[in-house]
N, C-alpha and C. Protein backbone atom coordinates (compact mmCIF):
# COMPACT_ATOMS: atom_id res chain seq x y z
N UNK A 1 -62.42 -63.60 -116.57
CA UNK A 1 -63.66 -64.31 -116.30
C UNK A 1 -63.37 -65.65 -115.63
N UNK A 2 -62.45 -66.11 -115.86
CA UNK A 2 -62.32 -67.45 -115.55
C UNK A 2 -61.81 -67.41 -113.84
N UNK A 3 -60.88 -66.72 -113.69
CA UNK A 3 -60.58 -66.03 -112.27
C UNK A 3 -61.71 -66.10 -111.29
N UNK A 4 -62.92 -65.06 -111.94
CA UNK A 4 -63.85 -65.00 -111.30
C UNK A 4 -64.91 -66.15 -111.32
N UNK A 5 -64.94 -67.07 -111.79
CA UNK A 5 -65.64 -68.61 -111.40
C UNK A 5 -65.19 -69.36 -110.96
N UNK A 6 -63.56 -69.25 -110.96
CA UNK A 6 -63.05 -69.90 -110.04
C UNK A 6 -63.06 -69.40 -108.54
N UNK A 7 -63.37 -68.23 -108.52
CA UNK A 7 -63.62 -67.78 -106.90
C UNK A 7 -64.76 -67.95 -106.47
N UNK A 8 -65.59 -67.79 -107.33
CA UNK A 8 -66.90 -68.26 -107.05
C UNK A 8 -67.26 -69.90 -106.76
N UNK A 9 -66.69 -70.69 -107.07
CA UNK A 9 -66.81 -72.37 -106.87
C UNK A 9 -65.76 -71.91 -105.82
N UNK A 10 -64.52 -71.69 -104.95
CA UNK A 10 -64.33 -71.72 -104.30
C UNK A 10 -65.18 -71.22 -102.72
N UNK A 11 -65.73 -70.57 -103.17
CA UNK A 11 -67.17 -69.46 -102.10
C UNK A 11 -67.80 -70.17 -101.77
N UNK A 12 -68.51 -70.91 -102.82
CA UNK A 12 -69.44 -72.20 -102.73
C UNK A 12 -68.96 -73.21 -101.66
N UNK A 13 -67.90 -73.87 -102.26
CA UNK A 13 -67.26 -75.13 -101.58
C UNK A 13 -67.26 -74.65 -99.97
N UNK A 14 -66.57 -73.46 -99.48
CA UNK A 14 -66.44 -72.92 -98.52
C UNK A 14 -67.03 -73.14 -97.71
N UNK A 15 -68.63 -72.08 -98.28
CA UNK A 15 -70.15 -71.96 -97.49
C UNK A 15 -70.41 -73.34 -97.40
N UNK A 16 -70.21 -74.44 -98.20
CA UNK A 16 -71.30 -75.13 -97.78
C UNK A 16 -70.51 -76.24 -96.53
N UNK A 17 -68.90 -76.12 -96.46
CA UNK A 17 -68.17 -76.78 -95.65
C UNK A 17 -68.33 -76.07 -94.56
N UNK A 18 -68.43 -74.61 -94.61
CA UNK A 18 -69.08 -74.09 -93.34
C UNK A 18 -70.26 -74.48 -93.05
N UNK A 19 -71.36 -74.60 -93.74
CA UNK A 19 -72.71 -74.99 -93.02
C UNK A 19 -72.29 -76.23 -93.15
N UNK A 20 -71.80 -77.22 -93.35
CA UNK A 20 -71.95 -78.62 -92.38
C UNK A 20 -70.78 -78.38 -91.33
N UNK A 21 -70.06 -77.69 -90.96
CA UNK A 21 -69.51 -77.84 -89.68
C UNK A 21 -70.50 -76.89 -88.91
N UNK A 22 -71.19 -76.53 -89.06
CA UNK A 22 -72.14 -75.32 -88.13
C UNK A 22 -73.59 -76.30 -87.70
N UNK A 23 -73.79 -77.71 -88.76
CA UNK A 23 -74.48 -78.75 -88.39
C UNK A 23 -75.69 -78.60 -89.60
N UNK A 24 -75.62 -77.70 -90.19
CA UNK A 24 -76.82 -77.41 -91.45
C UNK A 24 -76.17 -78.43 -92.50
N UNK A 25 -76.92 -79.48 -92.70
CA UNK A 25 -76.28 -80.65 -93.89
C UNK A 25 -77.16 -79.73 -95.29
N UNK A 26 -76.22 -78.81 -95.83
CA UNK A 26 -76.38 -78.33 -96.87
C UNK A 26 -76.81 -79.44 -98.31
N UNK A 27 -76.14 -80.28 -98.10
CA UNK A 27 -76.33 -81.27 -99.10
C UNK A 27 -77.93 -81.55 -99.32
N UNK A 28 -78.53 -82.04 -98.46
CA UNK A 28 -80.02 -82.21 -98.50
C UNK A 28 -80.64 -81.56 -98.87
N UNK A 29 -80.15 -80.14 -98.04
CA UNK A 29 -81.29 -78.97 -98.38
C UNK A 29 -80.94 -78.35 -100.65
N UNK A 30 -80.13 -79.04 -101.00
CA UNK A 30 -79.95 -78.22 -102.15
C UNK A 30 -80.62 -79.15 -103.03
N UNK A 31 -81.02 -80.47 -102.74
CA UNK A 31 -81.65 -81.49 -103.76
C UNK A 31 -82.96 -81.17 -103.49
N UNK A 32 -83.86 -80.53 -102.15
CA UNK A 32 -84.87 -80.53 -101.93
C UNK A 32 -85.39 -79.13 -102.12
N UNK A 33 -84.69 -78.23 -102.50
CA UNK A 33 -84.95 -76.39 -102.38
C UNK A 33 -85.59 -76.11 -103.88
N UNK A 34 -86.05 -75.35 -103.65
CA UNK A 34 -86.74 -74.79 -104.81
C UNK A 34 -85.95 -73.27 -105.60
N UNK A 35 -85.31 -73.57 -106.45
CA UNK A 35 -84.06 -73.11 -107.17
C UNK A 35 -84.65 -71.31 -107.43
N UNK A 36 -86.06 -71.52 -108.05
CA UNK A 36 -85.97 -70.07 -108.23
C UNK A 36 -85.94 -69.05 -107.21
N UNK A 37 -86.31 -68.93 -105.86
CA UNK A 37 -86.09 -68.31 -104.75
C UNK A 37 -84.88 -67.98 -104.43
N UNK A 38 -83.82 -68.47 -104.99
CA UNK A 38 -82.32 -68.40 -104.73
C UNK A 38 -81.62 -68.05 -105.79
N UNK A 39 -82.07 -67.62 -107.00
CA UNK A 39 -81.21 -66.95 -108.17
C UNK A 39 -81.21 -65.30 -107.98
N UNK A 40 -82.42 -64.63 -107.75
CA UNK A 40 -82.30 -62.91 -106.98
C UNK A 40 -81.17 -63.04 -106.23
N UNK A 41 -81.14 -63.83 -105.13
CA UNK A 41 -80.11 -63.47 -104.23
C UNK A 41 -79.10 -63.46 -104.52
N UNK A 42 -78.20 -64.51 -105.34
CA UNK A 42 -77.50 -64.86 -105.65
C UNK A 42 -76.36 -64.43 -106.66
N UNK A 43 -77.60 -63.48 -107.46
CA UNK A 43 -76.80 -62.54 -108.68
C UNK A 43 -76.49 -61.04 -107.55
N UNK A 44 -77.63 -60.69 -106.38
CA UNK A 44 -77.03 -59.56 -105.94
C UNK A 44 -75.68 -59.67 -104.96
N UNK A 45 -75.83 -60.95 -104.54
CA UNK A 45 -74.58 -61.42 -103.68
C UNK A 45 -73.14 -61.30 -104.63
N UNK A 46 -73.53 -61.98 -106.06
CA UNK A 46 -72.60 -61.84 -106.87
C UNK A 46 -71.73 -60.32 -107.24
N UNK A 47 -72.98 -59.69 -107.28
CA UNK A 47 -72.69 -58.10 -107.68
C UNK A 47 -71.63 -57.50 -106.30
N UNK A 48 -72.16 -58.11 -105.19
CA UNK A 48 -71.59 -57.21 -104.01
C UNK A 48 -70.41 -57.89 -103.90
N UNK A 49 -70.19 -59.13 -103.99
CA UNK A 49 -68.08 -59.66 -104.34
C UNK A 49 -67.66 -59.07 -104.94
N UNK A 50 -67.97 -58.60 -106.41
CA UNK A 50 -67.50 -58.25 -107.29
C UNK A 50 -67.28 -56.62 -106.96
N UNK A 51 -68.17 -55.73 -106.56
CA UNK A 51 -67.82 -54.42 -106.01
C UNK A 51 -66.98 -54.44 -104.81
N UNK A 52 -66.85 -55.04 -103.94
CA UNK A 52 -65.80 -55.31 -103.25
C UNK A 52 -64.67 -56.04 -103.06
N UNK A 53 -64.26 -57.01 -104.33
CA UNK A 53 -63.28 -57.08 -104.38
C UNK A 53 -62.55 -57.28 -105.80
N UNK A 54 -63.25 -56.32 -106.06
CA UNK A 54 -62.97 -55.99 -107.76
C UNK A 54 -61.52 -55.98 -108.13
N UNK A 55 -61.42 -56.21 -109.08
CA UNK A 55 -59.62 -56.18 -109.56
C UNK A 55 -59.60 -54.35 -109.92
N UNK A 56 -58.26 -54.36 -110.36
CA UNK A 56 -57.42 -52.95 -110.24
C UNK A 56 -56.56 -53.42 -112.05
N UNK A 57 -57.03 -51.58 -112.56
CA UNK A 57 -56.01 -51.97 -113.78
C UNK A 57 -54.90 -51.44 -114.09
N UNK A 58 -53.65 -51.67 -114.56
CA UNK A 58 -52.47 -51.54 -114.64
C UNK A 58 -52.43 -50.13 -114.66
N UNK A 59 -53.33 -48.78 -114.83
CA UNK A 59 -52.77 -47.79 -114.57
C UNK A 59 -53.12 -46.86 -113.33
N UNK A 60 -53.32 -48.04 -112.38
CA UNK A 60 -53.03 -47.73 -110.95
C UNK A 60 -54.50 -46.86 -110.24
N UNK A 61 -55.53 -47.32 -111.19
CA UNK A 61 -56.75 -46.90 -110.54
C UNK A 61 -57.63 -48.37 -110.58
N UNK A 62 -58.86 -48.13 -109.59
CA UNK A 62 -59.23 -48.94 -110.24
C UNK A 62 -60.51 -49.23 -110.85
N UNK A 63 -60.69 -50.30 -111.79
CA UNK A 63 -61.17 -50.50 -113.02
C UNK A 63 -62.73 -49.51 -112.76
N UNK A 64 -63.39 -49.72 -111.92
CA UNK A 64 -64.66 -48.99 -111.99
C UNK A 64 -64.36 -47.41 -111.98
N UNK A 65 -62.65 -46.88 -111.56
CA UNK A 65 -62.63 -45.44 -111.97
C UNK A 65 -63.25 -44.63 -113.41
N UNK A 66 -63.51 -43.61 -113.48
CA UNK A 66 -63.57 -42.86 -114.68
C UNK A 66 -62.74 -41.71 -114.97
N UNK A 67 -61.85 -41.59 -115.97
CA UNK A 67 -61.23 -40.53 -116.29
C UNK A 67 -62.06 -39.32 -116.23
N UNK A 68 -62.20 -38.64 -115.84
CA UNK A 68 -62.64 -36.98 -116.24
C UNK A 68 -61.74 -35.93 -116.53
N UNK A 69 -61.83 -35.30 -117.08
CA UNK A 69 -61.58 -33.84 -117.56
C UNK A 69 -61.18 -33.22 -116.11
N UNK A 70 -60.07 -32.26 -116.16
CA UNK A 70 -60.09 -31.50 -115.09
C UNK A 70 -60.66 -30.33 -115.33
N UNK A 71 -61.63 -30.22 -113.80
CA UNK A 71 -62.49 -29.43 -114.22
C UNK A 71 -62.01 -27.48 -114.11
N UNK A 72 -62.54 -26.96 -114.92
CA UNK A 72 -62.07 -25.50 -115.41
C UNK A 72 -62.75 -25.08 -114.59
N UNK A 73 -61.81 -23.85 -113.54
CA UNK A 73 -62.45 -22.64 -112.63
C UNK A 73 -61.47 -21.51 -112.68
N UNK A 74 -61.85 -20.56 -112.28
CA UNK A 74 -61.73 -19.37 -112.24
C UNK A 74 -60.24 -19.15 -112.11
N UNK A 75 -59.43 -18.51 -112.67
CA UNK A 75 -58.21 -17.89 -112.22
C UNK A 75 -57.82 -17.99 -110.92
N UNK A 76 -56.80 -18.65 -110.10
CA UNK A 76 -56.91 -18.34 -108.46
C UNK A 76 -58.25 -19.05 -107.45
N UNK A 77 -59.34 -19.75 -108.15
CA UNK A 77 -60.10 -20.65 -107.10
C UNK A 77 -59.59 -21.72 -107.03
N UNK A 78 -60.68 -22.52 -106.18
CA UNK A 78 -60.34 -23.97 -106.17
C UNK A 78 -61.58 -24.58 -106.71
N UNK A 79 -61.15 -25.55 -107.33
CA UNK A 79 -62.04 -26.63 -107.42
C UNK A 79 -62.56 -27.23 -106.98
N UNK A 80 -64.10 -27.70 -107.23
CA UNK A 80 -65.12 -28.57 -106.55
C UNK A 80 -64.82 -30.05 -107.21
N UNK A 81 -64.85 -30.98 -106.22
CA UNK A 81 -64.92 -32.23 -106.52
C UNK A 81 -65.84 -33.11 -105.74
N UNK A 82 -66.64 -33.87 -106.00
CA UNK A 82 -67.40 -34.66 -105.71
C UNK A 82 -68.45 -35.73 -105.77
N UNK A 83 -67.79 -37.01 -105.62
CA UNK A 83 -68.58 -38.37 -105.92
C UNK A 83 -69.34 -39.05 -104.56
N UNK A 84 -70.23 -39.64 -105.37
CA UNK A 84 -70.91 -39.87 -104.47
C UNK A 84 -71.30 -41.59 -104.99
N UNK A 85 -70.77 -42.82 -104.83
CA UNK A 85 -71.03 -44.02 -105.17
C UNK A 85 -70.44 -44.07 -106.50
N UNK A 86 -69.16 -43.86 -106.76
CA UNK A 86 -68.76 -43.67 -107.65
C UNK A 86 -67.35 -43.66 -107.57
N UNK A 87 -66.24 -43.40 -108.96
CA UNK A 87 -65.00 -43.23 -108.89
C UNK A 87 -64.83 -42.15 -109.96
N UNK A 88 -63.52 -40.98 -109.61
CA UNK A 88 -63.64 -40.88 -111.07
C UNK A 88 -62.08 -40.05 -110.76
N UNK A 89 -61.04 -40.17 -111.82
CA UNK A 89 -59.90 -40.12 -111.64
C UNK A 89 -59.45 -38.97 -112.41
N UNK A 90 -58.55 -37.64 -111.88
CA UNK A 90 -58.22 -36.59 -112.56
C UNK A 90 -56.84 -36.79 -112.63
N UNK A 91 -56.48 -36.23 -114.49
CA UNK A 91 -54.61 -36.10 -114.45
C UNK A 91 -54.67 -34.66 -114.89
N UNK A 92 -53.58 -34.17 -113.95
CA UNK A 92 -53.64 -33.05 -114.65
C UNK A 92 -52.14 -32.57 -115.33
N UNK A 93 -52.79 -32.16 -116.22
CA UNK A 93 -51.32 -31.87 -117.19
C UNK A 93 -50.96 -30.34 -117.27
N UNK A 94 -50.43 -29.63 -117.09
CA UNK A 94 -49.67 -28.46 -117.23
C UNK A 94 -50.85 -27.45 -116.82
N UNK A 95 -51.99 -28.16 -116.01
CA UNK A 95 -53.07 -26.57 -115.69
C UNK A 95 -52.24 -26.22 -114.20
N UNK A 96 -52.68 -24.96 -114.02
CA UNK A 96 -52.46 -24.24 -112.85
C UNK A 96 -53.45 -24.73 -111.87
N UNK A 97 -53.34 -25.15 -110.52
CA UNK A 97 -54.28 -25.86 -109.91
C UNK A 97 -53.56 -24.63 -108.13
N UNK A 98 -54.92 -24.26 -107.53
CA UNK A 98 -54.96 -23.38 -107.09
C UNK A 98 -55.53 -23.92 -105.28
N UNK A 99 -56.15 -25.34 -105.43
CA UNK A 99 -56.28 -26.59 -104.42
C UNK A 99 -57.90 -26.75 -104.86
N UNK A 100 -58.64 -27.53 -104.19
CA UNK A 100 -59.41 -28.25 -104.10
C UNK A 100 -60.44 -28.53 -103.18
N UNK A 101 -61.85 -28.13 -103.30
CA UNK A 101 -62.70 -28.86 -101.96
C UNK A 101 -63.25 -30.26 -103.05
N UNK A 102 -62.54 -31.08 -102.03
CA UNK A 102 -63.02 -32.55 -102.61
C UNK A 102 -63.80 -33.22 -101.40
N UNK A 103 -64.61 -34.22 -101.95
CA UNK A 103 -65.46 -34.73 -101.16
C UNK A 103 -66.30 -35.89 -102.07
N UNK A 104 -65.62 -37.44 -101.03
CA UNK A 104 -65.60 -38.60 -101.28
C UNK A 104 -66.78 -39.31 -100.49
N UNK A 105 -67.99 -39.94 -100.56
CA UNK A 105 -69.11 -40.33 -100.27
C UNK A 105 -69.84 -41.94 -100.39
N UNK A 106 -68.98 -42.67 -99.94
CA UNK A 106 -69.33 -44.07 -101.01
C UNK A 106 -68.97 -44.30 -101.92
N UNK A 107 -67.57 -43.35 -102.25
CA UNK A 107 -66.72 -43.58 -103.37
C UNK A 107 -65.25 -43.39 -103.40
N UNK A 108 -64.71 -43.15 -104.51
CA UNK A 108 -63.46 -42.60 -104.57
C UNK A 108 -62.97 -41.83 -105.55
N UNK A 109 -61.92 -40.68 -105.28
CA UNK A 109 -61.04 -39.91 -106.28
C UNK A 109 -59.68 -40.43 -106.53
N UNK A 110 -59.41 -40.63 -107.38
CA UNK A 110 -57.68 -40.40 -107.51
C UNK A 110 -57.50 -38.80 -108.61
N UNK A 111 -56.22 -38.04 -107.99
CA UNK A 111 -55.93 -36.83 -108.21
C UNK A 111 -54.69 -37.02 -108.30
N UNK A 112 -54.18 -36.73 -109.65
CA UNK A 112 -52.66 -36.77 -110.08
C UNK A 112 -52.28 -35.51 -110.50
N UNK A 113 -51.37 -34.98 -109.59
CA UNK A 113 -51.05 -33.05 -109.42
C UNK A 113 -49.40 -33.59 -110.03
N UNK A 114 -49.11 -34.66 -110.40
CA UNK A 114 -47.47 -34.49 -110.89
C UNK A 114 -47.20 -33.39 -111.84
N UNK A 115 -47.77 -33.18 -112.86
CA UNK A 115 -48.00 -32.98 -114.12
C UNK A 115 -48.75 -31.23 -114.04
N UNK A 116 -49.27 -30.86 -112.68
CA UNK A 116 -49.33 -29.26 -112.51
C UNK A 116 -48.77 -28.38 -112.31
N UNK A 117 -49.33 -27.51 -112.55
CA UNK A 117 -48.69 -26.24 -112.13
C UNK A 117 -49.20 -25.90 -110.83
N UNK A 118 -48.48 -26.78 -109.84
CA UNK A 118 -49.28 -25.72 -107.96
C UNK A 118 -49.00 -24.83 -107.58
N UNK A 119 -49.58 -24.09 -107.00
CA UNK A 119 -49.56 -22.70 -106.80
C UNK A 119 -49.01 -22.57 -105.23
N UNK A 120 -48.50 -21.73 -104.71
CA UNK A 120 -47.76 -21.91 -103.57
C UNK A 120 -48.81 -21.53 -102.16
N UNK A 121 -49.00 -22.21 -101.20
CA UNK A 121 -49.88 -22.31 -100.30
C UNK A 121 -51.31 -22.75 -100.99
N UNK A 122 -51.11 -23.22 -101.80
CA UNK A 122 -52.86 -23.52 -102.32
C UNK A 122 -53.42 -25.13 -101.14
N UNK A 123 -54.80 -25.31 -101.05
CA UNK A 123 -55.46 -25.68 -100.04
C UNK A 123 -55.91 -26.68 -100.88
N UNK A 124 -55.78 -28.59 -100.04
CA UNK A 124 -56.73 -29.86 -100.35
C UNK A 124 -57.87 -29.38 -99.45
N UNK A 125 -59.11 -29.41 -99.40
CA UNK A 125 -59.71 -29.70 -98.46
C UNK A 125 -60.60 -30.88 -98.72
N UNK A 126 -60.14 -31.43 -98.39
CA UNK A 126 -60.91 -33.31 -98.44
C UNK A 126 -61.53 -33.92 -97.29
N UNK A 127 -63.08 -34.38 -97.37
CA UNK A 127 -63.98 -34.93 -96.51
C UNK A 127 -64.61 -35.90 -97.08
N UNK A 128 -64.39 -37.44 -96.79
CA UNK A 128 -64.96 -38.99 -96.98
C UNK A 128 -65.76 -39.66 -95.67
N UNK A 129 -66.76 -39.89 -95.91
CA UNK A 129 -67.73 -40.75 -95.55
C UNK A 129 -67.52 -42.03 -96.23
N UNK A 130 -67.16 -43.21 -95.53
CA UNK A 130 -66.89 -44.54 -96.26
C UNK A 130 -66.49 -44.24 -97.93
N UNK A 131 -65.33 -43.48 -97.97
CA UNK A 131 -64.75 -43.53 -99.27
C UNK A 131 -63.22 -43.09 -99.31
N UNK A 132 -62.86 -42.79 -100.32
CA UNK A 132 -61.60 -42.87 -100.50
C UNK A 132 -60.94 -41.33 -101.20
N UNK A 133 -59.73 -41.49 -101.25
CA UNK A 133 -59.00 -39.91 -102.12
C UNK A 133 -57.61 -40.82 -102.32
N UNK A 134 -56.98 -40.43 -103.43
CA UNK A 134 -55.44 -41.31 -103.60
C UNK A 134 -55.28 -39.57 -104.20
N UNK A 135 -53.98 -39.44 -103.29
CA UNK A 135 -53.49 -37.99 -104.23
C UNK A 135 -51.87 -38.66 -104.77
N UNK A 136 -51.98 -38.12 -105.91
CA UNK A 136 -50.24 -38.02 -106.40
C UNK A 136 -49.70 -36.73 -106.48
N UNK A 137 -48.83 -36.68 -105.81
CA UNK A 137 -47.86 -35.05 -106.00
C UNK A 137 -46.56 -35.31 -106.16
N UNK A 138 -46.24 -34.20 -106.41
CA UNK A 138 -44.73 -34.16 -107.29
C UNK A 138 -43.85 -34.76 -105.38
N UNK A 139 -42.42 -34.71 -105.49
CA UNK A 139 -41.92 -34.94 -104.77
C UNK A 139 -41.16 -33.58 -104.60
N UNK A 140 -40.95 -32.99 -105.38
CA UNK A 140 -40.71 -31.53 -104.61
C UNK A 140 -41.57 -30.24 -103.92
N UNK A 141 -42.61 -30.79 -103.49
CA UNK A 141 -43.45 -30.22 -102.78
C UNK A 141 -43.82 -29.87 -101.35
N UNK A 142 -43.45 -28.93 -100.75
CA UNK A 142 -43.40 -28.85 -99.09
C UNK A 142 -44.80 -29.22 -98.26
N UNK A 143 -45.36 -30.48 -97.84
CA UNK A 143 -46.89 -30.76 -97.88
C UNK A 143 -46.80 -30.46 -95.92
N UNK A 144 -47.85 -30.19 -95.96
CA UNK A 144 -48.60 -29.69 -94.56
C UNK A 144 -49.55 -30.41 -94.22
N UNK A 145 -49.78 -31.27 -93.54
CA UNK A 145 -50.80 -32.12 -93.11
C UNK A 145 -51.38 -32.23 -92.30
N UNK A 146 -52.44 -31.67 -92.48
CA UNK A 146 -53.58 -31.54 -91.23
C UNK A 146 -55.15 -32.78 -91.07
N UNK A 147 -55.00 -33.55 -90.14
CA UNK A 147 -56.51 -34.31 -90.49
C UNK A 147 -57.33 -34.84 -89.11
N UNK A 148 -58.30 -34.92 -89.33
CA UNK A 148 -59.27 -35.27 -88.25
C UNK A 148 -60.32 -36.66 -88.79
N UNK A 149 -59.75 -37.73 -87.98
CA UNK A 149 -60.29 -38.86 -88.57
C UNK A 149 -60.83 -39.72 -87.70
N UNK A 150 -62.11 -40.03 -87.89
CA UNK A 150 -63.03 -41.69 -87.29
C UNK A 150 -63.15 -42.39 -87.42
N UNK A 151 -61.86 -43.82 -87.03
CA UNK A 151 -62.63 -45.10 -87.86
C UNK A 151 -61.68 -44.89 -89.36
N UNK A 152 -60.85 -43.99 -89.71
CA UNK A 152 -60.45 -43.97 -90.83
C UNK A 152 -58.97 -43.18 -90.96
N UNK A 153 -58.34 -43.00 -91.81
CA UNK A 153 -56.71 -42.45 -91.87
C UNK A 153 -56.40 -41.34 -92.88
N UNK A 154 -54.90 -40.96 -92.57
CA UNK A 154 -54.55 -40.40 -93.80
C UNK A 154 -53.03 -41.22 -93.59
N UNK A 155 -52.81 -41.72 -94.63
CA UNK A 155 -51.72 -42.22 -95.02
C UNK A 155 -50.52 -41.35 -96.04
N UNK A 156 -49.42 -40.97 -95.56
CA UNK A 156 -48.69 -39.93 -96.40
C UNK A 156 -47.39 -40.33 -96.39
N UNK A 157 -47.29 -40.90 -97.78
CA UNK A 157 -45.91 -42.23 -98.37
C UNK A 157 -44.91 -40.63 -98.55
N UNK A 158 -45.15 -39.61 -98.51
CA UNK A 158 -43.75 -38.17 -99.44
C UNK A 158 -43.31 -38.26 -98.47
N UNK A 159 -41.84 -38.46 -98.99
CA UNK A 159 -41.10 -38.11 -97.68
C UNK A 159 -41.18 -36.33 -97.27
N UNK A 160 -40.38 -36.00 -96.94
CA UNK A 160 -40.24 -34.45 -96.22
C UNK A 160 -39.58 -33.94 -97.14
N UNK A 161 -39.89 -32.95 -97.75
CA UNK A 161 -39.14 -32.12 -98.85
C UNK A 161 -38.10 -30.92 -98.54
N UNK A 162 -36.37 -31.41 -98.35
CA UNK A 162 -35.59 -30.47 -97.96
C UNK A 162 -35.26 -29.18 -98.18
N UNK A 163 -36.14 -29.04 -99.76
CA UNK A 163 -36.07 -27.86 -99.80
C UNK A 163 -37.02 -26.23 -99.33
N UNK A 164 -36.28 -25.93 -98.77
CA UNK A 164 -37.10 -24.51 -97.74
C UNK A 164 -37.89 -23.45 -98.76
N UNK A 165 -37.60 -23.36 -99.82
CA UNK A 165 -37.74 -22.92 -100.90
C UNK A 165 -39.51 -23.61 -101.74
N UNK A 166 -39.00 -24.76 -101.32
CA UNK A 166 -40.40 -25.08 -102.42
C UNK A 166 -41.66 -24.74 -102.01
N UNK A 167 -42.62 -24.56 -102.72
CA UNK A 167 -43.92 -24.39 -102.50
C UNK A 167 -44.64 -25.80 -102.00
N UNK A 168 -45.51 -25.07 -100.99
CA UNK A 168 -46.26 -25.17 -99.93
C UNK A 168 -47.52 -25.95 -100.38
N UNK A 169 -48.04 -26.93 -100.34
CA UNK A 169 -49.42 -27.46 -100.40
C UNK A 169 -50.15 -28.09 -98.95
N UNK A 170 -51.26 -27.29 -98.65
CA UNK A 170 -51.64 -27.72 -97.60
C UNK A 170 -52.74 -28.65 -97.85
N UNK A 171 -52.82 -29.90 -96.87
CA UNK A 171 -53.84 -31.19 -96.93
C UNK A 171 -54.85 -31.04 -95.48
N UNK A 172 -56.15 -30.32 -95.73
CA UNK A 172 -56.84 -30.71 -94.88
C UNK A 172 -57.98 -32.06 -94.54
N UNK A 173 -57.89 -32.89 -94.23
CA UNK A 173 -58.33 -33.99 -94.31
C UNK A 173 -59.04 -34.31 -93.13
N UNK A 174 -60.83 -34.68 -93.37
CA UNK A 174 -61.34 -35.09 -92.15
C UNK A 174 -62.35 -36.44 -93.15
N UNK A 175 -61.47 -37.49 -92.25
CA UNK A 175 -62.27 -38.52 -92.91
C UNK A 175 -62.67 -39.78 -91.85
N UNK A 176 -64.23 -40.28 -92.34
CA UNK A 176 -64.95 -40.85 -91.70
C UNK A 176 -65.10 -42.45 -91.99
N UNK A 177 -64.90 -43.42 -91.53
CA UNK A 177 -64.63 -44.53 -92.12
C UNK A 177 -64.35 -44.56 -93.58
N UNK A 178 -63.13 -43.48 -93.36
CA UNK A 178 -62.15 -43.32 -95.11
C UNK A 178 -61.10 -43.10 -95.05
N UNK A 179 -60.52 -43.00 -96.30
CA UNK A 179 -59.18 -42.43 -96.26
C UNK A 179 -58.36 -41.36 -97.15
N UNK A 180 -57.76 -41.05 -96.57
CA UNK A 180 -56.77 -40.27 -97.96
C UNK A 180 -55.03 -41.25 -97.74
N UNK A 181 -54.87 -41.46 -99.64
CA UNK A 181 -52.98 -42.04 -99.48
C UNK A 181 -52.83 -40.60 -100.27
N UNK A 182 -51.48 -40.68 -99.33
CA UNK A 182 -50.42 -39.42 -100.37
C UNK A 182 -49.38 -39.94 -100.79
N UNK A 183 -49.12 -40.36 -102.22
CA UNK A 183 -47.73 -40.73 -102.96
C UNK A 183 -47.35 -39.96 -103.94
N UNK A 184 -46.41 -39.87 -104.12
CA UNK A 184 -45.38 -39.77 -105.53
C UNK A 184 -45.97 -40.13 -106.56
């Protein structure tokens, strides 16, 4: 909390050193303004710093994520994923995971496959509109990367997996002022 009032009196000081170099003598206008017209704004302005430059918590998501359940499908499908103004973060532990249509909207996923069982050639198919995807995969995984992007990336930290042998995960990725990271 304290962090965050201190950024906030710094914002302040800022704006108002910007409006007197821009020639607006802020000073005047704040002894003469009429205070309640400027508290609405002020808490939604607050809200929108704070969603954009929200802190991150030590287990590498961040804080507005939500854990969920990974979700249960069929023997051999894939899974549906999809947020929409939102976060919500899957670990998966020893399920068989078969790939994924995910789809990020004004939000974000993080997907942690260390801990699965992948199935060999199984399919990401991931599509963001101003949002995000963080995948974690094992490092012995042969990844295939395919993406079509506007305004946005796929970033892929795995190195190249030497072995000819390992199973295959393919990443289709078309993202729109978004992104997908691929790490370890």
């Amino acid at each position: 909390m304290k962090r965050v009032l201190i950024g906030i009196i710094i914002l302040a000081i800022g704006a108002m050193m910007m409006a007197k170099a821009l020639g607006y003598d802020i000073f005047d206008s704040i002894l003469d303004a009429d205070w309640k017209k400027f508290i609405i704004p002020g808490i939604i302005l607050l809200i929108g710093l704070r969603l954009v430059f929200g802190s991150s918590s030590s287990h590498g998501h961040s804080t507005s994520m939500k854990l969920c359940e990974v979700p249960e499908v069929e023997e051999g499908e894939p899974m549906n994923i999809s947020v929409t103004f939102a976060g919500n973060a899957y670990n998966f532990r020893d399920e068989n995971f078969y790939g994924a249509k995910i789809e990020a909207i004004f939000g974000g996923v993080c997907i942690d496959l260390r801990g699965a069982n992948i199935k060999d050639g199984s399919v990401l198919d991931i599509h963001t509109l101003f949002g995000g995807v963080e995948l974690k995969i094992p490092q012995n995984i042969s990844l295939q990367v395919d993406s079509s992007c506007i305004l946005g990336g796929v970033d892929n930290k795995i190195p190249r997996c030497p072995d000819n042998d390992a199973k295959r995960l393919i990443i289709r990725a078309n993202c729109t002022l978004g992104g997908v990271e691929i790490k370890g």
